[in-house]
PDB file of N, CA and C in Angstrom:
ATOM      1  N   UNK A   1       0.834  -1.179   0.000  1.00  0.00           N
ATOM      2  CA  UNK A   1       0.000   0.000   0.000  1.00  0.00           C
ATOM      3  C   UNK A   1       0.877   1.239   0.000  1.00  0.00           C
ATOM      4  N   UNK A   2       0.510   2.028  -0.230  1.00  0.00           N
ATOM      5  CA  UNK A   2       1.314   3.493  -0.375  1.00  0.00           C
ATOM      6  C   UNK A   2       1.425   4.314   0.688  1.00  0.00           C
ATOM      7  N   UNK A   3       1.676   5.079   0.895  1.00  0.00           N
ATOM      8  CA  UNK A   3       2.176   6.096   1.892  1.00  0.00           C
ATOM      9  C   UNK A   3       1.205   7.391   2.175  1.00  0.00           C
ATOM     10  N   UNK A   4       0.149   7.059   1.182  1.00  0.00           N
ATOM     11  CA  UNK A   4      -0.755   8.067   1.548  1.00  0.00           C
ATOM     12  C   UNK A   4      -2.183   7.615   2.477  1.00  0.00           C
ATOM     13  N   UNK A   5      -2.420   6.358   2.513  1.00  0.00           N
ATOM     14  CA  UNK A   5      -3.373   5.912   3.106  1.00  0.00           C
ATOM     15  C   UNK A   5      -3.931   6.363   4.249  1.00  0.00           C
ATOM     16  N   UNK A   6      -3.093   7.338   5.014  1.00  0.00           N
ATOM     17  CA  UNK A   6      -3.959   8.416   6.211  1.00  0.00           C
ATOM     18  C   UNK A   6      -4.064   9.592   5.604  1.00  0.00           C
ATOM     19  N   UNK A   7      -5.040  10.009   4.803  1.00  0.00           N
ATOM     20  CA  UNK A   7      -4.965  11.601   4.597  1.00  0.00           C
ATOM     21  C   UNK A   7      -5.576  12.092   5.403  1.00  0.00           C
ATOM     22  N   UNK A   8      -5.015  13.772   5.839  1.00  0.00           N
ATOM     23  CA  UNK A   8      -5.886  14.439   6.500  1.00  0.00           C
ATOM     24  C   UNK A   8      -6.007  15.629   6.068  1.00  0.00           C
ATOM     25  N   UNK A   9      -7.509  15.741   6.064  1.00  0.00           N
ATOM     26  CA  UNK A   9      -8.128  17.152   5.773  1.00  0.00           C
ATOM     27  C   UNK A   9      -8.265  17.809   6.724  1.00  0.00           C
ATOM     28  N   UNK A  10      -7.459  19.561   6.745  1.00  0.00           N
ATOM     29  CA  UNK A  10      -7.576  20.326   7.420  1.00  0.00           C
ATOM     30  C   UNK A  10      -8.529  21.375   6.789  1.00  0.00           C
ATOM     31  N   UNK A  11      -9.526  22.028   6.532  1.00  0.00           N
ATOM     32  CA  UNK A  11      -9.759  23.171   5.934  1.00  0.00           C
ATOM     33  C   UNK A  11      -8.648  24.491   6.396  1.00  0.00           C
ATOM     34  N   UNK A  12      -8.432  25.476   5.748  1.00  0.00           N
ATOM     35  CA  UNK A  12      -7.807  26.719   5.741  1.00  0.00           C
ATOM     36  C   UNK A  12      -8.805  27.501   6.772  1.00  0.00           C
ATOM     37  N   UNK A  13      -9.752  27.622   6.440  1.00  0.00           N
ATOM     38  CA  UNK A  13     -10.462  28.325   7.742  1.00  0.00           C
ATOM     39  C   UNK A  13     -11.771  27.664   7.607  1.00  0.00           C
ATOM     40  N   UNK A  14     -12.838  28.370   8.663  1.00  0.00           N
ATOM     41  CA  UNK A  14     -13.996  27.600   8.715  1.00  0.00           C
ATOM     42  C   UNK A  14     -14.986  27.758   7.300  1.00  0.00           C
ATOM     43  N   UNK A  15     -14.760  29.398   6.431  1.00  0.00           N
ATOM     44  CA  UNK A  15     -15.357  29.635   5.413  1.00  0.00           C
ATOM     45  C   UNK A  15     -15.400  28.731   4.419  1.00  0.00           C
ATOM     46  N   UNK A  16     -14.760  27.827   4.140  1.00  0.00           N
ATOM     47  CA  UNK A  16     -14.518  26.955   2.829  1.00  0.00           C
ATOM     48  C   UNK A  16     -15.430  25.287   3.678  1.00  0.00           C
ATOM     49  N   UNK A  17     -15.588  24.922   4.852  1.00  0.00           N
ATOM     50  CA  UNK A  17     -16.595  24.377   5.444  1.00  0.00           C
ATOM     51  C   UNK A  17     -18.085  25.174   5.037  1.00  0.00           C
ATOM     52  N   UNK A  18     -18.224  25.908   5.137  1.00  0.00           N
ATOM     53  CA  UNK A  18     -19.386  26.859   4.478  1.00  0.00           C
ATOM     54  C   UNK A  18     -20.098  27.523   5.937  1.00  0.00           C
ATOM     55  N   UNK A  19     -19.549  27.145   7.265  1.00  0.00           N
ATOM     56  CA  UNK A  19     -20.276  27.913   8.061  1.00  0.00           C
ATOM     57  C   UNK A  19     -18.953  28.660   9.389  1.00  0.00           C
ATOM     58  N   UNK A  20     -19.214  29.023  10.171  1.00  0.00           N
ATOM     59  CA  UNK A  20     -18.518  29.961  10.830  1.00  0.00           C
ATOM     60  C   UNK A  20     -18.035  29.011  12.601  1.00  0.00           C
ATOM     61  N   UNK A  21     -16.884  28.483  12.452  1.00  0.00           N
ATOM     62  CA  UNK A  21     -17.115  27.879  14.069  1.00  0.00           C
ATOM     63  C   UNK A  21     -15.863  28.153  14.567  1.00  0.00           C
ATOM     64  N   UNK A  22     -15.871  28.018  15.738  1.00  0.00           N
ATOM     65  CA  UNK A  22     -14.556  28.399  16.393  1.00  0.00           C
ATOM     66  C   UNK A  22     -13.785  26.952  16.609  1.00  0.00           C
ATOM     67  N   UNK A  23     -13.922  25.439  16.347  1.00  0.00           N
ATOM     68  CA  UNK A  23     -13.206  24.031  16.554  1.00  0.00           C
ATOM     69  C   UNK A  23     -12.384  24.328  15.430  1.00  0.00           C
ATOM     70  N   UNK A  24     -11.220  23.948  15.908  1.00  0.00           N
ATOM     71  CA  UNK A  24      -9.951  23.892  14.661  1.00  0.00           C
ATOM     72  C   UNK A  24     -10.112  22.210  14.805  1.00  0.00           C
ATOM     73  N   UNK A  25     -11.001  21.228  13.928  1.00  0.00           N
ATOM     74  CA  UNK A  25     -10.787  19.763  14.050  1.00  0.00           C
ATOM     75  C   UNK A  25     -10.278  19.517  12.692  1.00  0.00           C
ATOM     76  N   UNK A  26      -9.859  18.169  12.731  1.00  0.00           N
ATOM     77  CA  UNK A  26      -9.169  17.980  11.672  1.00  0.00           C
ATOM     78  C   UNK A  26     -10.037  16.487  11.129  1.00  0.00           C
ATOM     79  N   UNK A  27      -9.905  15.992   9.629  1.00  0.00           N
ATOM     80  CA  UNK A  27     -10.666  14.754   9.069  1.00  0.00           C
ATOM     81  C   UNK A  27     -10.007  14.012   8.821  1.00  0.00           C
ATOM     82  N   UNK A  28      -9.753  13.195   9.614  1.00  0.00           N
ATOM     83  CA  UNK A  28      -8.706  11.891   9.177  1.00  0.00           C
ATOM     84  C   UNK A  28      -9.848  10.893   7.943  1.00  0.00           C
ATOM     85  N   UNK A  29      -8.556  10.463   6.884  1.00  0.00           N
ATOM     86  CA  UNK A  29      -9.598   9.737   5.585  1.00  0.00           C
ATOM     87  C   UNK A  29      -8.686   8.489   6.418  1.00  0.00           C
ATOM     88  N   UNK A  30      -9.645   7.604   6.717  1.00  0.00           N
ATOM     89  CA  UNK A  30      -9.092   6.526   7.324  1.00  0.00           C
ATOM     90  C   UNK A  30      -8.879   5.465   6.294  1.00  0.00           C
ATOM     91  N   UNK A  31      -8.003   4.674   6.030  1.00  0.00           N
ATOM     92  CA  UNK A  31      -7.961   3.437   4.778  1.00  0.00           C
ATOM     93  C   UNK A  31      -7.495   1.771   5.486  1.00  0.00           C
ATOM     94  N   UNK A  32      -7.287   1.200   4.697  1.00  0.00           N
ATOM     95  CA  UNK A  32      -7.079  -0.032   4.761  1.00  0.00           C
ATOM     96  C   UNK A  32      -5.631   0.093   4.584  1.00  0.00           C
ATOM     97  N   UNK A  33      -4.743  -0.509   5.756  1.00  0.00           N
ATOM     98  CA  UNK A  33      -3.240  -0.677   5.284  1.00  0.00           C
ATOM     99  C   UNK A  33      -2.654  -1.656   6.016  1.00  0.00           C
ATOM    100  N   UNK A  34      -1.507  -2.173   5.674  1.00  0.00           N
ATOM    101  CA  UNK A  34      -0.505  -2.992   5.951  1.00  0.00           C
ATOM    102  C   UNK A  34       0.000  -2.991   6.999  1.00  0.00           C
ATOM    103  N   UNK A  35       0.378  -1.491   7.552  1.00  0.00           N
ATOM    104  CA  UNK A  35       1.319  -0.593   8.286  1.00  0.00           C
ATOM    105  C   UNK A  35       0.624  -1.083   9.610  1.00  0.00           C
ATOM    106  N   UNK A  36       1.008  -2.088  10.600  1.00  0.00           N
ATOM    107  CA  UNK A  36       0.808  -2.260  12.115  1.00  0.00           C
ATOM    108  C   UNK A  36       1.471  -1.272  12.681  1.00  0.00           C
ATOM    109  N   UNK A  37       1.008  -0.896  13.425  1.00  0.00           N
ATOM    110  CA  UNK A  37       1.531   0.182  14.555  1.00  0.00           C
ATOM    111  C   UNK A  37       1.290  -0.267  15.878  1.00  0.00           C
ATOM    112  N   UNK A  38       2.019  -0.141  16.714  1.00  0.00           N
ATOM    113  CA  UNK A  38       2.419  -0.599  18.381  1.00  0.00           C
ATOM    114  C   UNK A  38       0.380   0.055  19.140  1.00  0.00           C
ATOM    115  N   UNK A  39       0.014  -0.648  19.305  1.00  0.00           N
ATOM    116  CA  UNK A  39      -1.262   0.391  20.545  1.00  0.00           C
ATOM    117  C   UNK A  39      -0.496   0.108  21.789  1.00  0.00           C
ATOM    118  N   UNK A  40      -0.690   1.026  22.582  1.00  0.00           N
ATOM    119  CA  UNK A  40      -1.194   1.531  23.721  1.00  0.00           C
ATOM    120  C   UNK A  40      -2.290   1.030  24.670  1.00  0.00           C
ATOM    121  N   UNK A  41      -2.426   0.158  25.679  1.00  0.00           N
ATOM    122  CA  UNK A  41      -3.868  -0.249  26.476  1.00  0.00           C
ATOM    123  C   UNK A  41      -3.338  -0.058  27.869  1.00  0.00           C
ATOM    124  N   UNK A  42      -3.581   0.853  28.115  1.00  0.00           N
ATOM    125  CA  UNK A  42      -3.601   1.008  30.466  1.00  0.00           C
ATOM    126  C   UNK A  42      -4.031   0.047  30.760  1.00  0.00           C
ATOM    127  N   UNK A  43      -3.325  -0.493  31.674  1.00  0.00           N
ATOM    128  CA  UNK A  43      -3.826  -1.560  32.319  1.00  0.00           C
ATOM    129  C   UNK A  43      -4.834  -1.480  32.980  1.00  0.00           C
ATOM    130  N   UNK A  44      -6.176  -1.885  33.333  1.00  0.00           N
ATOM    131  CA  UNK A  44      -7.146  -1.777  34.344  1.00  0.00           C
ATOM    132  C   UNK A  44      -7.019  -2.108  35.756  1.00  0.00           C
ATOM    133  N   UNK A  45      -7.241  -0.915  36.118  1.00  0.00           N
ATOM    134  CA  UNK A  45      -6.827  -1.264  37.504  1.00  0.00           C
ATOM    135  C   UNK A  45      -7.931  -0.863  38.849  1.00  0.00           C
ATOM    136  N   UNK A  46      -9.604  -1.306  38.247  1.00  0.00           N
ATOM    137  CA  UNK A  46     -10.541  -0.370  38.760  1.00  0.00           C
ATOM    138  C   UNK A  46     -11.236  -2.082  39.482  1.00  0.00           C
ATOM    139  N   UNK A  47     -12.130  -2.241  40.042  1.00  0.00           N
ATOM    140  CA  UNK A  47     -12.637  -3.651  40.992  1.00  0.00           C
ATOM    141  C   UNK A  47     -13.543  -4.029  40.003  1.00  0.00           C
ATOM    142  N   UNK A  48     -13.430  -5.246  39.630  1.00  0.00           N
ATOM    143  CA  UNK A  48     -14.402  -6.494  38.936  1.00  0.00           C
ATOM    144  C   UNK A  48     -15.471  -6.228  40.114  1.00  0.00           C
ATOM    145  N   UNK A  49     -16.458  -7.472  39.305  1.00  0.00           N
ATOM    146  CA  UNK A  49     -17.924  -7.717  39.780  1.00  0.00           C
ATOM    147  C   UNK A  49     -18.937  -6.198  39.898  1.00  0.00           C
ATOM    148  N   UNK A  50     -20.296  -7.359  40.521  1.00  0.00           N
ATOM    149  CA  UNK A  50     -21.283  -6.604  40.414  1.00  0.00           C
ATOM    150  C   UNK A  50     -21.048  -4.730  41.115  1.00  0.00           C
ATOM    151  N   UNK A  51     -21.802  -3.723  40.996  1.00  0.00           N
ATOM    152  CA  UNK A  51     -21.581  -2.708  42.061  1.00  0.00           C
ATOM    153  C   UNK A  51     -22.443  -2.207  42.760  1.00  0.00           C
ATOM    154  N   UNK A  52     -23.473  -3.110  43.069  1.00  0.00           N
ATOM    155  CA  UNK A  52     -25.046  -3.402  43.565  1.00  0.00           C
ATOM    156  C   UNK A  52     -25.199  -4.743  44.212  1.00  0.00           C
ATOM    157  N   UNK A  53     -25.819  -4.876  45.160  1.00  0.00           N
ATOM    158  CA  UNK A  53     -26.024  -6.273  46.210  1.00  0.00           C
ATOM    159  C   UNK A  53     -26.967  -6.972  44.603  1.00  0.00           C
ATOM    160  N   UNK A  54     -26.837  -8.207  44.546  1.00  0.00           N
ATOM    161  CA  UNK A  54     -27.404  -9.026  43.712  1.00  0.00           C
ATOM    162  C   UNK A  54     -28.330  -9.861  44.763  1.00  0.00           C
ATOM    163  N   UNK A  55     -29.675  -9.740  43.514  1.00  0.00           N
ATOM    164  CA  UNK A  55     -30.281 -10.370  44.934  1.00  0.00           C
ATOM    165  C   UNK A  55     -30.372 -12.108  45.290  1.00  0.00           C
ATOM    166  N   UNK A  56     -30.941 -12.304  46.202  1.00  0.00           N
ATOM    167  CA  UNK A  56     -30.885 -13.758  46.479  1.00  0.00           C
ATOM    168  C   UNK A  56     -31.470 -15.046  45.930  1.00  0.00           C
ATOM    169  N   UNK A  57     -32.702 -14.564  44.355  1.00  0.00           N
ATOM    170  CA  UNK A  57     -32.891 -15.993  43.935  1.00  0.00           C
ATOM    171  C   UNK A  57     -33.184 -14.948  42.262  1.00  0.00           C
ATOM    172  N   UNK A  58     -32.606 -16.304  41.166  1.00  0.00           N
ATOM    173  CA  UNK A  58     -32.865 -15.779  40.335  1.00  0.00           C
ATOM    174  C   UNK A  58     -34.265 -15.445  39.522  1.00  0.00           C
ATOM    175  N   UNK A  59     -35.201 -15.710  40.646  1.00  0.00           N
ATOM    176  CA  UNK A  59     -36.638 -14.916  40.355  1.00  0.00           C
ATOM    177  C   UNK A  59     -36.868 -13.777  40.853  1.00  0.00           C
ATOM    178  N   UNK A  60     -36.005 -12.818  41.649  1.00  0.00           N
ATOM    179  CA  UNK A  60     -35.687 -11.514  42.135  1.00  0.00           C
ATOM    180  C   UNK A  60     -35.107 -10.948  41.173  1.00  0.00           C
ATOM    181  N   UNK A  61     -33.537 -11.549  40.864  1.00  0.00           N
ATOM    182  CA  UNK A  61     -33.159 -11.014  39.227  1.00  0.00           C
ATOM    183  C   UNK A  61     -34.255 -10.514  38.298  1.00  0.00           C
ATOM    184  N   UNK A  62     -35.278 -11.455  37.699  1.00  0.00           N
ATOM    185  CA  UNK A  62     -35.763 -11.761  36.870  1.00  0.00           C
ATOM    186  C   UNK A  62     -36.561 -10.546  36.877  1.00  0.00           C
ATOM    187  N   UNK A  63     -37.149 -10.181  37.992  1.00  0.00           N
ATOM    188  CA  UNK A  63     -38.435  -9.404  38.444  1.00  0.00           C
ATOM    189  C   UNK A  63     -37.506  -7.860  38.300  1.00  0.00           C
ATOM    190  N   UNK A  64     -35.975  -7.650  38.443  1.00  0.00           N
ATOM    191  CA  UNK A  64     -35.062  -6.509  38.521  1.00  0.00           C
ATOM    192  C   UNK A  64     -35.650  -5.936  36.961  1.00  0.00           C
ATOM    193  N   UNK A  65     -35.199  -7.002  35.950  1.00  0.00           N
ATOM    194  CA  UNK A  65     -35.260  -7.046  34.410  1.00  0.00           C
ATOM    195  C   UNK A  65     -36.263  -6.623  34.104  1.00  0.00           C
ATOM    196  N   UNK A  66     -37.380  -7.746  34.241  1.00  0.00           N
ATOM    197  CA  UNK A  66     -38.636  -7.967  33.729  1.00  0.00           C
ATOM    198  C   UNK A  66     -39.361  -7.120  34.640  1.00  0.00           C
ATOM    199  N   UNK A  67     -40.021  -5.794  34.303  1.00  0.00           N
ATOM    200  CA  UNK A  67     -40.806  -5.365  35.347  1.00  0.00           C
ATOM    201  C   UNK A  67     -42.160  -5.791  35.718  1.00  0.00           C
ATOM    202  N   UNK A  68     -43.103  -5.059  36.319  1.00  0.00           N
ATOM    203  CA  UNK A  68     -44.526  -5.620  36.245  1.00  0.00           C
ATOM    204  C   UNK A  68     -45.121  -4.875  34.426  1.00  0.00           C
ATOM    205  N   UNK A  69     -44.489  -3.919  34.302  1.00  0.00           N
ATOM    206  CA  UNK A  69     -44.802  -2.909  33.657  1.00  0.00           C
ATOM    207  C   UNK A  69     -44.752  -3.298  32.222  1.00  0.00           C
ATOM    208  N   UNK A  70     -43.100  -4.125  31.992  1.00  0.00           N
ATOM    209  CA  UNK A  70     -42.583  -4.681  30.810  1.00  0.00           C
ATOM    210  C   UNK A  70     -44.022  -5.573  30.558  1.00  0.00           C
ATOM    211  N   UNK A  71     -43.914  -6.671  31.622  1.00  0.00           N
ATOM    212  CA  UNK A  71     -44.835  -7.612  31.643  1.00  0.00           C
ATOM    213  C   UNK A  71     -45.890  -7.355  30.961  1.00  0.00           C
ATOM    214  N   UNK A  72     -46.536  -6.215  31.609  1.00  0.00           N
ATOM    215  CA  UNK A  72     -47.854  -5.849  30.753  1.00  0.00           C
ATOM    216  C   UNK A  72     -48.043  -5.523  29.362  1.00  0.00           C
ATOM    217  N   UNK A  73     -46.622  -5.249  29.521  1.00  0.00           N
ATOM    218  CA  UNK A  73     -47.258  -4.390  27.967  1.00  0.00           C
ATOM    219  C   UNK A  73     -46.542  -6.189  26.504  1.00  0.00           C
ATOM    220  N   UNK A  74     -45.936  -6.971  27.496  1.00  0.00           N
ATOM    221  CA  UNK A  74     -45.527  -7.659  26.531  1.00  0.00           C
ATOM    222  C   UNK A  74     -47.075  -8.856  26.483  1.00  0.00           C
ATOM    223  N   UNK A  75     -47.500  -9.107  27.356  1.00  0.00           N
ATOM    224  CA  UNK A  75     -48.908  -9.461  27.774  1.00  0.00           C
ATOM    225  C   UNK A  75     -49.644  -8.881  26.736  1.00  0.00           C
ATOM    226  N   UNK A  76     -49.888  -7.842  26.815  1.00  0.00           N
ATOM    227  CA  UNK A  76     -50.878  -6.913  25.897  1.00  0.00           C
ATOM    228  C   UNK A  76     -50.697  -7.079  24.546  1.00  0.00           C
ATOM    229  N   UNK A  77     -49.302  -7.089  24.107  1.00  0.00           N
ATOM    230  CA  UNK A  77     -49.075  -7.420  22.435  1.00  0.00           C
ATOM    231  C   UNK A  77     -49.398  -8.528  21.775  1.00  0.00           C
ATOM    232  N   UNK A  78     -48.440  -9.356  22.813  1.00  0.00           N
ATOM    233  CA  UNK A  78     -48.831 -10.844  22.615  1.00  0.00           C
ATOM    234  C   UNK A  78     -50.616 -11.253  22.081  1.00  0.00           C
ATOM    235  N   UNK A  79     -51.535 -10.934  23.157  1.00  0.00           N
ATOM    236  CA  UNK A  79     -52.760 -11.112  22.741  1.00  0.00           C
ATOM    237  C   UNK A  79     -53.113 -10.149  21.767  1.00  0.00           C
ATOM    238  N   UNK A  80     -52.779  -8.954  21.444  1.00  0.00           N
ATOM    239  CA  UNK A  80     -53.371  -8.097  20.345  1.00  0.00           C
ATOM    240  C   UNK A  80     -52.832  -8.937  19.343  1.00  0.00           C
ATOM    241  N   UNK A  81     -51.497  -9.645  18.891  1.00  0.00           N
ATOM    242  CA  UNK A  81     -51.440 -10.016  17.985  1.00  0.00           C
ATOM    243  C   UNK A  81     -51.921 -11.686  17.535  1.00  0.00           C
ATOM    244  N   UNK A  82     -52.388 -12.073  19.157  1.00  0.00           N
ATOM    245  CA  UNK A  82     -53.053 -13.032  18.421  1.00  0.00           C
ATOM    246  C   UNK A  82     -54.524 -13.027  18.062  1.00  0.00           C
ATOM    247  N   UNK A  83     -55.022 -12.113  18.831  1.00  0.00           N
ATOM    248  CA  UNK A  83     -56.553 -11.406  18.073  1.00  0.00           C
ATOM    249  C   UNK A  83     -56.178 -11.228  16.622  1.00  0.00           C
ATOM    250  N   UNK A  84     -55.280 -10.486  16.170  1.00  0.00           N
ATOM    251  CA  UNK A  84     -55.023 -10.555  14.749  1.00  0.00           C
ATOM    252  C   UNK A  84     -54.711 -11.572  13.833  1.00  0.00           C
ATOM    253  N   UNK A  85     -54.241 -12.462  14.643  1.00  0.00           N
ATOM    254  CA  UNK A  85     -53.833 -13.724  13.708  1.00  0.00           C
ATOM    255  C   UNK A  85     -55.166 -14.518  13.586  1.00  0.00           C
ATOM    256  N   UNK A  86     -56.010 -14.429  14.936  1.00  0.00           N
ATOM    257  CA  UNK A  86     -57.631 -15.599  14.749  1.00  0.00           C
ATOM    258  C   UNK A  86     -58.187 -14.630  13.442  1.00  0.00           C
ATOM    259  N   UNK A  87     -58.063 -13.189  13.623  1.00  0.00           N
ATOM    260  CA  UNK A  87     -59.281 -12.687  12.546  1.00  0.00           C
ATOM    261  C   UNK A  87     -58.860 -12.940  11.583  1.00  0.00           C
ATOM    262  N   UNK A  88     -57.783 -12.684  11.001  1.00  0.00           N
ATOM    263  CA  UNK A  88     -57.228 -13.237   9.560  1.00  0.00           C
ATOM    264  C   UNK A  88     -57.784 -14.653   9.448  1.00  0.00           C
ATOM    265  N   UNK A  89     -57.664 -15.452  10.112  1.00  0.00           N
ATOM    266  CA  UNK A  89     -58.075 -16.905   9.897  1.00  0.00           C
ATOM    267  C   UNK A  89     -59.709 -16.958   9.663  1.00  0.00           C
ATOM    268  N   UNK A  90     -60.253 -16.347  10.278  1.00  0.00           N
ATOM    269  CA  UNK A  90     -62.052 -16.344   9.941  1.00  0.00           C
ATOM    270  C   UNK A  90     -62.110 -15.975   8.430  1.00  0.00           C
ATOM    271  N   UNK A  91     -61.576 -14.674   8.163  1.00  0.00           N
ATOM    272  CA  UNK A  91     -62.004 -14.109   6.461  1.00  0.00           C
ATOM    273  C   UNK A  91     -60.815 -14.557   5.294  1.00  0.00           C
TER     274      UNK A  91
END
């Protein structure tokens, strides 16, 4: 691959963007290349697990997720759409 595969567009000022801003950002044209480069990753160094008491049976979980509220309204679809599926079947 060639040597141009990162271009970056700077505009000259914001006028040739067509509007007026005060960010000097720049447009990286990102490509496909060959060229590996070393990354960088910080090590994590912050505490695993939950950061909330978990509760004691996974039908407490369940009820965390699933509200009464979800429930209803997935309740409610469910039968609206099978009201729709019997009427199609009559005509």
């Amino acid at each position: 691959m060639d040597d141009d595969s990162h271009e970056v567009l700077c505009p000259d000022s914001d006028d040739e963007l067509g509007f007026e801003d005060d960010d000097d950002e720049c447009i990286t044209d990102n490509k496909w290349t060959d060229l590996l480069e070393p990354v960088y990753v910080a090590e994590f160094t912050e505490l695993v697990g939950p950061a909330v008491p978990v509760p004691p049976s996974p039908l407490k979980v369940f009820q965390l997720l699933f509200t009464s509220v979800i429930m209803y309204f997935i309740i409610t679809e469910t039968n609206w759409y099978a009201s729709l599926c019997m009427w199609d079947e009559k005509f």
